[in-house]
Protein backbone atom coordinates (compact mmCIF):
# COMPACT_ATOMS: atom_id res chain seq x y z
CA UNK A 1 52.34 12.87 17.66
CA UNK A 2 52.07 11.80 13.98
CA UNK A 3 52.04 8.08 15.31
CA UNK A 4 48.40 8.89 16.99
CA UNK A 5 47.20 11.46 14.39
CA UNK A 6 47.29 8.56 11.97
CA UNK A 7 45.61 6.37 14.32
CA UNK A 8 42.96 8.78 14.92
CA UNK A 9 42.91 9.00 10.83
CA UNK A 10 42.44 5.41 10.72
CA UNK A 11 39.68 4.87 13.03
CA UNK A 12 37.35 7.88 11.30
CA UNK A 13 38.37 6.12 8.19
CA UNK A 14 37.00 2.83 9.38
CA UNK A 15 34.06 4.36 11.03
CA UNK A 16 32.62 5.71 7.34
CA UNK A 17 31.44 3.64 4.86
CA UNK A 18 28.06 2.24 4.36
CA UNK A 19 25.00 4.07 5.94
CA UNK A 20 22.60 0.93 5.47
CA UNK A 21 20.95 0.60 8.67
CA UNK A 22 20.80 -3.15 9.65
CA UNK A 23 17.63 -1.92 11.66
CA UNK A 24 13.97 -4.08 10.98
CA UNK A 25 11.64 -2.80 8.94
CA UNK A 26 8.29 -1.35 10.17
CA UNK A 27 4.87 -2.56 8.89
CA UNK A 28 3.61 0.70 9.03
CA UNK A 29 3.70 3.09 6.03
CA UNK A 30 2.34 3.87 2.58
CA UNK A 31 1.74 1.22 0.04
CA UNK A 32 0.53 2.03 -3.50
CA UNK A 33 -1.58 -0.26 -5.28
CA UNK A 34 0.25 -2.22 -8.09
CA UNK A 35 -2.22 -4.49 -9.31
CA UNK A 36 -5.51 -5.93 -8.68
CA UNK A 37 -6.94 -9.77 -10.07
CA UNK A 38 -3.66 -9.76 -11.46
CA UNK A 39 -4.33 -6.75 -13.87
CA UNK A 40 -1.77 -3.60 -13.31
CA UNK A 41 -3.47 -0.48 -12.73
CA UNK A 42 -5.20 1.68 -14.56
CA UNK A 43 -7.57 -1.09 -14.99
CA UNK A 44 -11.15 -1.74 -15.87
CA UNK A 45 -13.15 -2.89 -12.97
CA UNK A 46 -16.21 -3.02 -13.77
CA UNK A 47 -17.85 -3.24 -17.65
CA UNK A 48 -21.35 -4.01 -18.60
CA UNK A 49 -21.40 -4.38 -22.07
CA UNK A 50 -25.39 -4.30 -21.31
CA UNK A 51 -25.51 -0.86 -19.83
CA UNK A 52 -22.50 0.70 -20.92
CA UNK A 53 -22.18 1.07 -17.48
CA UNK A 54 -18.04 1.29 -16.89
CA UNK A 55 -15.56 2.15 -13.81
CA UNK A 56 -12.39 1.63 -14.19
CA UNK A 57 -9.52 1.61 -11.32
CA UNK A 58 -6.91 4.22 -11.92
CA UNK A 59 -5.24 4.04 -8.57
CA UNK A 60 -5.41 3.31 -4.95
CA UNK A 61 -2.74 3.15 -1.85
CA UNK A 62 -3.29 2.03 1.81
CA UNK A 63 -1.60 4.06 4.59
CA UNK A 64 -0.65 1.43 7.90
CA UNK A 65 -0.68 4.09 10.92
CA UNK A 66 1.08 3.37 14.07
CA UNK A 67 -1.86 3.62 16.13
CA UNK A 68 -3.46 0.89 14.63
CA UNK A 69 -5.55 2.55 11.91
CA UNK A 70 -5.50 2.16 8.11
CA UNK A 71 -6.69 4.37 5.48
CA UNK A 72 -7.04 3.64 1.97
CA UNK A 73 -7.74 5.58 -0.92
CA UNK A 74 -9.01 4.40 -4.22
CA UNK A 75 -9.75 6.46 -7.24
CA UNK A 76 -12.09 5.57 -10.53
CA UNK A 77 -12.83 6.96 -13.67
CA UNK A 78 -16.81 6.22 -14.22
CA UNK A 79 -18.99 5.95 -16.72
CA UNK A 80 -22.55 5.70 -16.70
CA UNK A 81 -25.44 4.46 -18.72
CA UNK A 82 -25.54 8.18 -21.06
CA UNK A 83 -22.02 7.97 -21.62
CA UNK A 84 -21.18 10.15 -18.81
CA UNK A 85 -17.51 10.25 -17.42
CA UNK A 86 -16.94 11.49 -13.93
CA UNK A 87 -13.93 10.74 -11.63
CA UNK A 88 -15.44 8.91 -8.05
CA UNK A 89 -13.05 8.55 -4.85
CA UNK A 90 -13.91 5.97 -2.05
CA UNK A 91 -11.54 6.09 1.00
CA UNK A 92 -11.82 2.84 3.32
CA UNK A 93 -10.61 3.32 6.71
CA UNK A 94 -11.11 1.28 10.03
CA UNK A 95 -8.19 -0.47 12.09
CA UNK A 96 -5.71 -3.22 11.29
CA UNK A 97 -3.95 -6.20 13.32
CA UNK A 98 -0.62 -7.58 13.02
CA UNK A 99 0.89 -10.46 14.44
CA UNK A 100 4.24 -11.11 12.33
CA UNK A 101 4.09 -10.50 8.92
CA UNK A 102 0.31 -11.29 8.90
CA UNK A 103 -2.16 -8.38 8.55
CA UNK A 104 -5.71 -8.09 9.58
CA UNK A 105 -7.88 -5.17 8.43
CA UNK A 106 -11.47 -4.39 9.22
CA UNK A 107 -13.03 -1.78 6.73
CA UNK A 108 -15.99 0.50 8.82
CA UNK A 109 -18.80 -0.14 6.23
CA UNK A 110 -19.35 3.80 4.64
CA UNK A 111 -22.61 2.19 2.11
CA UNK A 112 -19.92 2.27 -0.62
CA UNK A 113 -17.88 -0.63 -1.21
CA UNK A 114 -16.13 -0.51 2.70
CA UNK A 115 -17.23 -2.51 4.97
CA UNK A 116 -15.16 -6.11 4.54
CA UNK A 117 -12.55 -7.52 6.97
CA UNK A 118 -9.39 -8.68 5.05
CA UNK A 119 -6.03 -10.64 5.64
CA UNK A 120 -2.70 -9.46 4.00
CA UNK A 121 0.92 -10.77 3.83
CA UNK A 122 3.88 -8.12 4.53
CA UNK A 123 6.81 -9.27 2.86
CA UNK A 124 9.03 -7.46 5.77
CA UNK A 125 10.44 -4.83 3.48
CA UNK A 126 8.24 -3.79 0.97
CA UNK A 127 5.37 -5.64 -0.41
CA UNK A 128 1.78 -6.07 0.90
CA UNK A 129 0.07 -8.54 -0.49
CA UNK A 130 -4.28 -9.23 -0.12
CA UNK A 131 -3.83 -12.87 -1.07
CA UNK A 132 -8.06 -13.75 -1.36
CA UNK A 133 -8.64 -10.31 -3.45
CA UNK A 134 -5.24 -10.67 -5.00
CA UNK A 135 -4.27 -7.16 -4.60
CA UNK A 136 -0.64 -6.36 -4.68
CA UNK A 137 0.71 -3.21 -3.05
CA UNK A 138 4.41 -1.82 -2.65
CA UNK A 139 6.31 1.20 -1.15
């Protein structure tokens, strides 16, 4: 009796332990925005020294759905030609493509600044990368 009640000891022992899944990683999730041309957010985006005319970046994200849709949120601090600050949002959505780690989205055009396709890299863990508008995002 103690013979098995040490075997029985031994295999829960062996069955604990680490709890990292060996499971692949899905494409689909949240990414926040990291950088953008290389600058690290909050960032100035656009400045016309002319104007005074000003936005800057202060963050943005892009959600992968599992049904083949994207969304992605951006958020700016403006300023205008009087000197006026207001926040603006713009949320691009439309759906995305995968084949691999290569990522195809397709922005529905709102008369904002949606409306381009674009071609990412996922990393196949965390990092999304927009290599032609050199946007960086991670989760």
């Amino acid at each position: 009796m103690r013979r098995l009640a040490c075997t029985v000891l031994l295999l829960v022992a062996a069955g604990c332990g680490s709890d990292k899944s060996n499971a692949p990683k899905r494409i689909e999730g949240t990414y926040t925005m990291q950088s953008l041309g290389g600058q690290t957010l909050p960032m100035v985006y656009y400045n016309d020294a002319n104007t005074g005319e000003r936005a800057e970046l202060l963050s943005g994200s892009i959600t992968l759905n599992t049904d083949g849709t994207f969304s992605a949120p951006w958020s700016f601090r403006v300023t205008d030609t009087n000197g006026q600050v207001s926040p603006y949002q713009e949320t691009c959505t439309g759906p995305y493509t995968h084949s691999g780690n290569s990522i195809t989205i397709t922005e529905t055009n709102t008369g904002g600044f949606c409306g381009v396709t674009a071609d990412a890299q996922w990393d196949g863990n965390n990092t999304l990368t927009f290599p032609d508008e050199n946007i960086v995002y991670t989760r």
